[in-house]
Protein backbone atom coordinates (compact mmCIF):
# COMPACT_ATOMS: atom_id res chain seq x y z
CA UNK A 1 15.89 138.38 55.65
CA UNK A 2 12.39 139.83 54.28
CA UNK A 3 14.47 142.04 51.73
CA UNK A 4 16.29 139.55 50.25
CA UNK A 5 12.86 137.53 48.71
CA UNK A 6 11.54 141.02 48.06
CA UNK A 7 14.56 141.43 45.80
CA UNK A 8 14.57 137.89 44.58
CA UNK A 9 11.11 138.95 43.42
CA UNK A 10 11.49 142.27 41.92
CA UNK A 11 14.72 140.32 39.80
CA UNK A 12 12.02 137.69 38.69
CA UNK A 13 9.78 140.09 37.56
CA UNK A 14 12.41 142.55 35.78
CA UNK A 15 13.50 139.00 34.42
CA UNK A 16 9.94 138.33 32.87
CA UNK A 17 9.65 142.19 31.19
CA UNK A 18 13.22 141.36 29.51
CA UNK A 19 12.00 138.22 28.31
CA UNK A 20 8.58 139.13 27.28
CA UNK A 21 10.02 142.10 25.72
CA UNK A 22 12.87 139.58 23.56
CA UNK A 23 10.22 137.17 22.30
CA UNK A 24 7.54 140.41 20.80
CA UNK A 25 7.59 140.37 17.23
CA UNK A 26 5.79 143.23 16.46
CA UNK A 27 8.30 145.82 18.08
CA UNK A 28 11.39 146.81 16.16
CA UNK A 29 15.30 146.19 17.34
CA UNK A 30 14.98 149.97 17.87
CA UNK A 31 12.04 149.83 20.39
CA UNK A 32 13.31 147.26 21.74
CA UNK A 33 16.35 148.74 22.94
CA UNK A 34 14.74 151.73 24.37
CA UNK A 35 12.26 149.55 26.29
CA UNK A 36 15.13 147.39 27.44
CA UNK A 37 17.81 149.43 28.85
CA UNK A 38 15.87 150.73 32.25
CA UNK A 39 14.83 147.29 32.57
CA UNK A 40 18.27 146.39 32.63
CA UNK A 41 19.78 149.44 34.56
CA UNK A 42 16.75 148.62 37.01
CA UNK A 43 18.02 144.79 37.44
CA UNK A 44 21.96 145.79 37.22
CA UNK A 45 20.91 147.95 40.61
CA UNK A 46 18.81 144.95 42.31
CA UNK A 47 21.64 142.25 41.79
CA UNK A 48 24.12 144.84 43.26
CA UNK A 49 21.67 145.17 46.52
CA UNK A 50 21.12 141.47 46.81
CA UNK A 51 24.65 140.73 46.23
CA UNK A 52 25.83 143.47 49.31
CA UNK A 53 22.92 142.44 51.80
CA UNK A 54 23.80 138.17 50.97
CA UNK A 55 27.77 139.78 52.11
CA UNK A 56 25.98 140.98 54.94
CA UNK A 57 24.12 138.37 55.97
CA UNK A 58 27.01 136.01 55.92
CA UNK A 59 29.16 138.79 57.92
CA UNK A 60 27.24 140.81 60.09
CA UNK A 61 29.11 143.79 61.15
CA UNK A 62 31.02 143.01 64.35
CA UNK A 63 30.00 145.99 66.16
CA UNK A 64 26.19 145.91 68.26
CA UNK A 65 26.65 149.41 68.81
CA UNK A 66 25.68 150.80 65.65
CA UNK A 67 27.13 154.15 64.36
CA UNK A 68 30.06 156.10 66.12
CA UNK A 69 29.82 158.47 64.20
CA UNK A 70 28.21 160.36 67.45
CA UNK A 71 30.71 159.96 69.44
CA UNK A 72 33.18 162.48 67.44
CA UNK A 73 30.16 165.11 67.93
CA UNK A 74 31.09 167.71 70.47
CA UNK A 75 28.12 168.13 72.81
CA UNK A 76 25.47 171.01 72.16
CA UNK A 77 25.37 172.28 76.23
């Protein structure tokens, strides 16, 4: 899947901000923390996507059909 090395990406580089922003001297514990926590919202979110569409991956739904949820629709005629 194209997604999955898209996210494996975007998790490297949220990775590398966290980092980067843990090793700079020159900003306070305060800054820091405000710089940190989107980052780490932002990378909380990505595992959570990469963790479902791995599930998925290893069990594709069963049905080919895609949604039913049109099949419960009463006809417009």
């Amino acid at each position: 899947m194209v997604s999955l090395t898209h996210l494996e990406a975007a998790l490297a580089a949220v990775d590398a901000e966290v980092k980067a922003l843990l090793y700079n001297q020159s900003l306070s514990l305060n800054e820091k923390d405000e710089k940190m926590l989107p980052l780490l919202r932002e990378s909380k979110v990505l595992k959570q996507a990469y963790e479902d569409l791995c599930y998925l991956k290893a069990n594709p739904p069963s049905s080919t059909t895609g949604c039913k949820a049109g099949q419960y629709r009463e006809s417009e005629k």
